[in-house]
PDB file of N, CA and C in Angstrom:
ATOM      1  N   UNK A   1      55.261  85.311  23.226  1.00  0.00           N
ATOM      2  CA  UNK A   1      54.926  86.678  23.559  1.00  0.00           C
ATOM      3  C   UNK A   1      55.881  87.605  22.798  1.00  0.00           C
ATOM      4  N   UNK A   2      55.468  88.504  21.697  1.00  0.00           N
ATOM      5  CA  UNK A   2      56.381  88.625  20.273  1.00  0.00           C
ATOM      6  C   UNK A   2      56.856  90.270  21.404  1.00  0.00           C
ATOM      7  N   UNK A   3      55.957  90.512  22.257  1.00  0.00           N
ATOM      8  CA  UNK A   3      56.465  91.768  22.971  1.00  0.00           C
ATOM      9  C   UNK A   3      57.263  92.031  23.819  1.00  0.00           C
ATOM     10  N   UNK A   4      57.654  90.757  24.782  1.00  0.00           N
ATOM     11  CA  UNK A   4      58.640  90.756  25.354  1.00  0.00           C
ATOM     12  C   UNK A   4      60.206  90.273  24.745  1.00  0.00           C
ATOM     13  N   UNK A   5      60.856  91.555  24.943  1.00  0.00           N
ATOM     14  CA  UNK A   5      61.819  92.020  24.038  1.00  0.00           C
ATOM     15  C   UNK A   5      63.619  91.525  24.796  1.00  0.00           C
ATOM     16  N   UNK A   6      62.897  92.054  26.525  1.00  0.00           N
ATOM     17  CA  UNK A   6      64.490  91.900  27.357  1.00  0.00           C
ATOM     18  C   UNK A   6      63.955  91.796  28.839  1.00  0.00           C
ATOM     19  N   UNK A   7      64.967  90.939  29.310  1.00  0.00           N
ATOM     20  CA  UNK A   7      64.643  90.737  30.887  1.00  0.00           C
ATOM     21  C   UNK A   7      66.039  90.760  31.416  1.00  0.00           C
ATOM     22  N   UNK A   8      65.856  90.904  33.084  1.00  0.00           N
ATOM     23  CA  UNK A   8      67.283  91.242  33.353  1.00  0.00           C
ATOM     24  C   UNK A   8      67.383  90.495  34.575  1.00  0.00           C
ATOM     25  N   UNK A   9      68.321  90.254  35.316  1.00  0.00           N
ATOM     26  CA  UNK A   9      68.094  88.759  36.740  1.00  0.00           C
ATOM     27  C   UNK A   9      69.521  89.794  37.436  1.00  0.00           C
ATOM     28  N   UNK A  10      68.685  90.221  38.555  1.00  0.00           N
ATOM     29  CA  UNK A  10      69.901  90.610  39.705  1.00  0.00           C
ATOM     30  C   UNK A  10      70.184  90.001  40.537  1.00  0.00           C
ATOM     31  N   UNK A  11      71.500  89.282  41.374  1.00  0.00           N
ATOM     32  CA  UNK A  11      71.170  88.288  42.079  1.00  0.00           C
ATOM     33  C   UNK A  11      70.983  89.171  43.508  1.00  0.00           C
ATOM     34  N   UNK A  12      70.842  88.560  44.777  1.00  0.00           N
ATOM     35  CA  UNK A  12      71.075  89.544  45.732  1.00  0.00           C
ATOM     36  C   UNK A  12      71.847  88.862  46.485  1.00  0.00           C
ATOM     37  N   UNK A  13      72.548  88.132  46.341  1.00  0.00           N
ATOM     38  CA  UNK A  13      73.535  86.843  47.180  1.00  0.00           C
ATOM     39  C   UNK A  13      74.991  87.300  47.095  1.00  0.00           C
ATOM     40  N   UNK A  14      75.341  87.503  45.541  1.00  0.00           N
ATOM     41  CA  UNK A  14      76.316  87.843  45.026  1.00  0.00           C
ATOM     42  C   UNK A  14      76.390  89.157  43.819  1.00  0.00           C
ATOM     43  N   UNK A  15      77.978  89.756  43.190  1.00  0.00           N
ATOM     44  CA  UNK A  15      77.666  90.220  42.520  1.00  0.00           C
ATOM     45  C   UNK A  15      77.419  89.884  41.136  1.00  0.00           C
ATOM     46  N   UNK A  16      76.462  89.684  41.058  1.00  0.00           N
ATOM     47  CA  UNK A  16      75.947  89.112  39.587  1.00  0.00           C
ATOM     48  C   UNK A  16      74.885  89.327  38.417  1.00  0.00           C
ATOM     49  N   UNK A  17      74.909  90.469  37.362  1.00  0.00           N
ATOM     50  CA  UNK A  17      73.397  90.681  36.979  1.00  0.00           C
ATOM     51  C   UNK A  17      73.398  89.789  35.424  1.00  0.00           C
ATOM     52  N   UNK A  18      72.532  88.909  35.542  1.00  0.00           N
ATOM     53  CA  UNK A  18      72.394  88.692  33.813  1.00  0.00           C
ATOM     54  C   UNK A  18      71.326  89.645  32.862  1.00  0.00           C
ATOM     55  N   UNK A  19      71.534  89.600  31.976  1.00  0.00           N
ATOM     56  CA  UNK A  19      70.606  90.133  30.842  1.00  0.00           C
ATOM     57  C   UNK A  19      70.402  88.969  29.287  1.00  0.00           C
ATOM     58  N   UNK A  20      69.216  89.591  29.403  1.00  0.00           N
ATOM     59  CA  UNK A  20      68.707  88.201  28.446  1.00  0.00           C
ATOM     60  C   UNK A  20      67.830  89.798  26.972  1.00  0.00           C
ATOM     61  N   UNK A  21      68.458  90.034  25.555  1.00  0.00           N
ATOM     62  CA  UNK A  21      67.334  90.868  24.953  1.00  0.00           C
ATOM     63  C   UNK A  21      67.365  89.822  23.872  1.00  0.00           C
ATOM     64  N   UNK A  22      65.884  90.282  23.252  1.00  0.00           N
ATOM     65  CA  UNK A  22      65.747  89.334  22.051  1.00  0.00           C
ATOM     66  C   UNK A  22      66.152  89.948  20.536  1.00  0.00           C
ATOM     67  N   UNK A  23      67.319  89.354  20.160  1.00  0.00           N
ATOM     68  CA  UNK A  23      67.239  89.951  18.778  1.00  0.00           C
ATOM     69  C   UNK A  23      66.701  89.811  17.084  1.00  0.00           C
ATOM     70  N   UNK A  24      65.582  88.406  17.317  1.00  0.00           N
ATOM     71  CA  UNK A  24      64.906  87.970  16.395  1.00  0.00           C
ATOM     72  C   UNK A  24      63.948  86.865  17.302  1.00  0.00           C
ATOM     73  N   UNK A  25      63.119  86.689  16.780  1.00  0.00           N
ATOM     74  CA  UNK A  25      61.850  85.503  17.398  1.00  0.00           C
ATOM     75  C   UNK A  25      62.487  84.576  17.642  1.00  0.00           C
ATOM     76  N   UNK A  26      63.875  84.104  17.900  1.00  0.00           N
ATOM     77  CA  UNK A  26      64.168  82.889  18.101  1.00  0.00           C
ATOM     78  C   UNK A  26      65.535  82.908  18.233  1.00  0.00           C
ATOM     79  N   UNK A  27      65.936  84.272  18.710  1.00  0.00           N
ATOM     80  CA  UNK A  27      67.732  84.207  18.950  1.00  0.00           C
ATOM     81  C   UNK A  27      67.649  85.474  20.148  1.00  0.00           C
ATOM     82  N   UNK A  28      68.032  85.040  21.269  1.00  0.00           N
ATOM     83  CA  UNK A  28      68.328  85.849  22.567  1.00  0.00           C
ATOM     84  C   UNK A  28      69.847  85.770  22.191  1.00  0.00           C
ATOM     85  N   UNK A  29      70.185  87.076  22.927  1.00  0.00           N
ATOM     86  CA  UNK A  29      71.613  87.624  23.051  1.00  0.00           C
ATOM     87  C   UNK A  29      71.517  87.424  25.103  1.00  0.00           C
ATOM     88  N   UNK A  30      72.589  86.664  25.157  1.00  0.00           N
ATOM     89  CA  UNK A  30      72.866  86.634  26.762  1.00  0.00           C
ATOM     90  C   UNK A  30      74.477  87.664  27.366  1.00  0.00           C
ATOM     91  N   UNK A  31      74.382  88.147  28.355  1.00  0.00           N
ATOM     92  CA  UNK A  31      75.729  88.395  29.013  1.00  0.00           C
ATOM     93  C   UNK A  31      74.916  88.790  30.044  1.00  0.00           C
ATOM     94  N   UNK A  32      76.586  88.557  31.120  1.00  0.00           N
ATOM     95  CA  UNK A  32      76.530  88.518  32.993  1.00  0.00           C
ATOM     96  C   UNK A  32      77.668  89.101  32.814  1.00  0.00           C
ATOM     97  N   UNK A  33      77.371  89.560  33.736  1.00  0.00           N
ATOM     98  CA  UNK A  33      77.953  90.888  34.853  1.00  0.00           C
ATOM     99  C   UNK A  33      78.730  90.514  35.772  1.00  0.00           C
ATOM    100  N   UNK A  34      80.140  90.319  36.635  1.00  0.00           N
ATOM    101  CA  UNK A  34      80.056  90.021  37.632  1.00  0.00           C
ATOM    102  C   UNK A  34      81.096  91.095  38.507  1.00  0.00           C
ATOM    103  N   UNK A  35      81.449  92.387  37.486  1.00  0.00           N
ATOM    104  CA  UNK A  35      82.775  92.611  38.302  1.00  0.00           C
ATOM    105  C   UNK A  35      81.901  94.271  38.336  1.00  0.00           C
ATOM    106  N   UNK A  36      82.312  95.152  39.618  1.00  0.00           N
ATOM    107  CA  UNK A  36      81.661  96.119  40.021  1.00  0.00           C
ATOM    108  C   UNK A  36      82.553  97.312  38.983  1.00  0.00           C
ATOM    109  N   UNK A  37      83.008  97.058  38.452  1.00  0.00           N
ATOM    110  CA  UNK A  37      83.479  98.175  37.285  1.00  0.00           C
ATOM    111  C   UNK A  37      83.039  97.778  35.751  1.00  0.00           C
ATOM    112  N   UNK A  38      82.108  97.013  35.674  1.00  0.00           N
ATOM    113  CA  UNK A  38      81.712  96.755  34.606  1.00  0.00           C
ATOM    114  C   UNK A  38      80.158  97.952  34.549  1.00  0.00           C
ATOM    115  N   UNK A  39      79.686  97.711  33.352  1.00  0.00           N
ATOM    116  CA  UNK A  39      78.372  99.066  33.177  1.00  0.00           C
ATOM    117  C   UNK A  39      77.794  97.753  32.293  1.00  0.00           C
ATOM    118  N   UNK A  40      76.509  98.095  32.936  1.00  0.00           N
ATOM    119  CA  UNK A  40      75.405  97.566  31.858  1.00  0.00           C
ATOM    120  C   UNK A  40      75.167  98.209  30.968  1.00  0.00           C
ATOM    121  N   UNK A  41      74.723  98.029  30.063  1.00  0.00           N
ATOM    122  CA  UNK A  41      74.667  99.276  29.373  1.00  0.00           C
ATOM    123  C   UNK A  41      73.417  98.536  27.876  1.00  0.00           C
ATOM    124  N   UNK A  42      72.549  98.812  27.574  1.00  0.00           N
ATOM    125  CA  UNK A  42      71.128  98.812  27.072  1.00  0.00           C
ATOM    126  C   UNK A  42      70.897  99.592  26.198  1.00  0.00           C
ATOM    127  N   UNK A  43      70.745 100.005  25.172  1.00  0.00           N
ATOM    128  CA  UNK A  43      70.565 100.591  23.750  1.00  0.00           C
ATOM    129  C   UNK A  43      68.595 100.520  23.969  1.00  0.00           C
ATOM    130  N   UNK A  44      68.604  99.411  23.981  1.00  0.00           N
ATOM    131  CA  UNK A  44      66.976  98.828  23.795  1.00  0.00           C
ATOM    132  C   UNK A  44      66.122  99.362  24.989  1.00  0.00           C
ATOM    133  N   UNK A  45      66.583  99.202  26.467  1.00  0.00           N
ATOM    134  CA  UNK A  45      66.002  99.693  27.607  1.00  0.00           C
ATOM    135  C   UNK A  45      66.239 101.148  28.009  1.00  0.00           C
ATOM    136  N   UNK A  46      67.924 101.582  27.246  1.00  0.00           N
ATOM    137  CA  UNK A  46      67.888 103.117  27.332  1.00  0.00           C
ATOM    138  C   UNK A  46      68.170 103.306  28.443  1.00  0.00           C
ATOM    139  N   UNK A  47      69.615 102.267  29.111  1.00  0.00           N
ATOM    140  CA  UNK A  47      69.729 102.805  30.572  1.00  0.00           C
ATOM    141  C   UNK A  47      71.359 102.349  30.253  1.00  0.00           C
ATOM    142  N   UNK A  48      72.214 103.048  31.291  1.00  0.00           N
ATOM    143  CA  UNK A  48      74.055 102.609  31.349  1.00  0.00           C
ATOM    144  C   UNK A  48      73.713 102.540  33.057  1.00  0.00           C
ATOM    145  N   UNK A  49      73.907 101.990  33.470  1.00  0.00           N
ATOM    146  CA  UNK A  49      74.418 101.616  35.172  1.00  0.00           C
ATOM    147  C   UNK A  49      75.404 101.070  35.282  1.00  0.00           C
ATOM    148  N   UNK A  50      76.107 101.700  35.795  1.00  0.00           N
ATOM    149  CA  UNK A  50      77.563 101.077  36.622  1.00  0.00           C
ATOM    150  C   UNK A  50      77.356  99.508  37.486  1.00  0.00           C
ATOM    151  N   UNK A  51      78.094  98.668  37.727  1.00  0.00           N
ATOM    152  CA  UNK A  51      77.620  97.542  38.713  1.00  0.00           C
ATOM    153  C   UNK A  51      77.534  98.193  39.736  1.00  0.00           C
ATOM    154  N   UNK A  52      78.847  98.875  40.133  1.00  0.00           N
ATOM    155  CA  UNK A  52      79.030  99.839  41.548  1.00  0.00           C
ATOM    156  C   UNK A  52      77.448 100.441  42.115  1.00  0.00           C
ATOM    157  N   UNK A  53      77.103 101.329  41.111  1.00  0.00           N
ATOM    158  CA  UNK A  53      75.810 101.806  41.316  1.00  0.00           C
ATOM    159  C   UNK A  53      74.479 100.579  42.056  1.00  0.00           C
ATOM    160  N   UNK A  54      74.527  99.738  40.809  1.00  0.00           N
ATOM    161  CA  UNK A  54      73.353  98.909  41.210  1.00  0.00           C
ATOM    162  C   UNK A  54      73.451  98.174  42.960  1.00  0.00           C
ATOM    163  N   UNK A  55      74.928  98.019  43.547  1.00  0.00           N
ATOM    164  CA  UNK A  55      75.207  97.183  44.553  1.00  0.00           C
ATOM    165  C   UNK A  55      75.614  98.357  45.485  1.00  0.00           C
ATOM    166  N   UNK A  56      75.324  99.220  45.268  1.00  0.00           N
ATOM    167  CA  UNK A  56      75.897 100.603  46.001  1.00  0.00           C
ATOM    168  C   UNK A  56      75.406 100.178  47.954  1.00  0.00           C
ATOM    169  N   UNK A  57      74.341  99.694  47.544  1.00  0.00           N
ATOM    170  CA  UNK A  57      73.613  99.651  49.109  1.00  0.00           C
ATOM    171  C   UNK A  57      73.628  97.952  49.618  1.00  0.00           C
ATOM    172  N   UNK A  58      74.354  96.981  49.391  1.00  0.00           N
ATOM    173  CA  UNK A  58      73.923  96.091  49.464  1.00  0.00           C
ATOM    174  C   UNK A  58      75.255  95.379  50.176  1.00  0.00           C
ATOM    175  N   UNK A  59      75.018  95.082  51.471  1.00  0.00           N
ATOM    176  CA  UNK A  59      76.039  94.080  52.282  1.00  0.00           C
ATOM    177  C   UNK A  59      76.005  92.957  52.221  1.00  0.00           C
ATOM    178  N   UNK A  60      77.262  92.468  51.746  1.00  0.00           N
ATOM    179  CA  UNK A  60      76.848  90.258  51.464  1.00  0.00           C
ATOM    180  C   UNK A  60      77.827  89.878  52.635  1.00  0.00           C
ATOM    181  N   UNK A  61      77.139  88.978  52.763  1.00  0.00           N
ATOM    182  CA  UNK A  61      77.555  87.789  53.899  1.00  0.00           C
ATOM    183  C   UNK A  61      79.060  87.936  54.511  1.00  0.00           C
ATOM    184  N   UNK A  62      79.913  87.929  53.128  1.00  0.00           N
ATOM    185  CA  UNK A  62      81.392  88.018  53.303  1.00  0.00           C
ATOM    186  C   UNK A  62      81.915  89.209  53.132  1.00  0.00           C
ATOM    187  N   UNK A  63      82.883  89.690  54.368  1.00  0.00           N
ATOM    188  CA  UNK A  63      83.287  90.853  54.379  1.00  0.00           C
ATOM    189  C   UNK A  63      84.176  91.498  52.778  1.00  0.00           C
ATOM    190  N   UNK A  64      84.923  90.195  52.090  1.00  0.00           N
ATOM    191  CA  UNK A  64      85.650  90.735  51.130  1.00  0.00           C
ATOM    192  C   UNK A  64      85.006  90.891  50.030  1.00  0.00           C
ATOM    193  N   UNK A  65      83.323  90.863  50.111  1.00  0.00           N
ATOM    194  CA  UNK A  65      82.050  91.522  49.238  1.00  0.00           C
ATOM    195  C   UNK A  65      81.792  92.708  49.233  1.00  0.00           C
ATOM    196  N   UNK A  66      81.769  93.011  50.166  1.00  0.00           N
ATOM    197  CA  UNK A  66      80.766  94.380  50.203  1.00  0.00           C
ATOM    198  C   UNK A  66      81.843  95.231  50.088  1.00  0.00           C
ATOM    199  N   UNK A  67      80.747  96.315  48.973  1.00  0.00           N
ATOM    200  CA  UNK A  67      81.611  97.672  48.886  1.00  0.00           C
ATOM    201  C   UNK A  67      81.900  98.431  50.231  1.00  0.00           C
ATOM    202  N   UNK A  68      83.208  98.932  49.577  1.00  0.00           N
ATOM    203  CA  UNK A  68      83.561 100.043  50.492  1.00  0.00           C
ATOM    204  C   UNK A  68      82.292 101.468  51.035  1.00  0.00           C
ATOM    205  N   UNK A  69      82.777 101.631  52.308  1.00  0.00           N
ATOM    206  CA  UNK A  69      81.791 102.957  52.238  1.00  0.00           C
ATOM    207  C   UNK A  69      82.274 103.936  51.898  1.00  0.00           C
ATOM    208  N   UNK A  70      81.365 104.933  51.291  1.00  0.00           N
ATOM    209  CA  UNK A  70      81.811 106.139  50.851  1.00  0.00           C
ATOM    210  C   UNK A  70      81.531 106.985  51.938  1.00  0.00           C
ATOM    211  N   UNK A  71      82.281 108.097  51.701  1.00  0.00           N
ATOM    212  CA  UNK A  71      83.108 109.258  52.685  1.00  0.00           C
ATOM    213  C   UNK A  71      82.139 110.755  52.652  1.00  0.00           C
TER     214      UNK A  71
END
């Protein structure tokens, strides 16, 4: 499928986002995400998100996960 270009995997367990874009028919570029001060950041999709942002709303299991609340 010569059109699909980039896909992206959020986990919802942990903090973790991968990204998968294609930079020739037969060579993907990979990187993961795992720390909440990191930014995604996309040239091709045309988006910067903070991790913070993406996990802004999201409580995990273990208390020393989840973000702080804001004020």
């Amino acid at each position: 499928m010569p059109s699909f270009r980039a896909y992206v995997l959020i986990s919802q367990s942990e903090i973790q986002v991968e990204t998968f874009f294609r930079e020739s028919a037969d060579h993907w570029i990979y990187r993961m995400y795992h720390r909440l001060e990191e930014a995604l950041v996309s040239n091709l999709l045309d988006i910067t998100r903070l991790m913070e942002a993406i996990y802004q709303r999201i409580i995990f299991e273990e208390a020393s996960e989840s973000l702080p609340a804001k004020s």
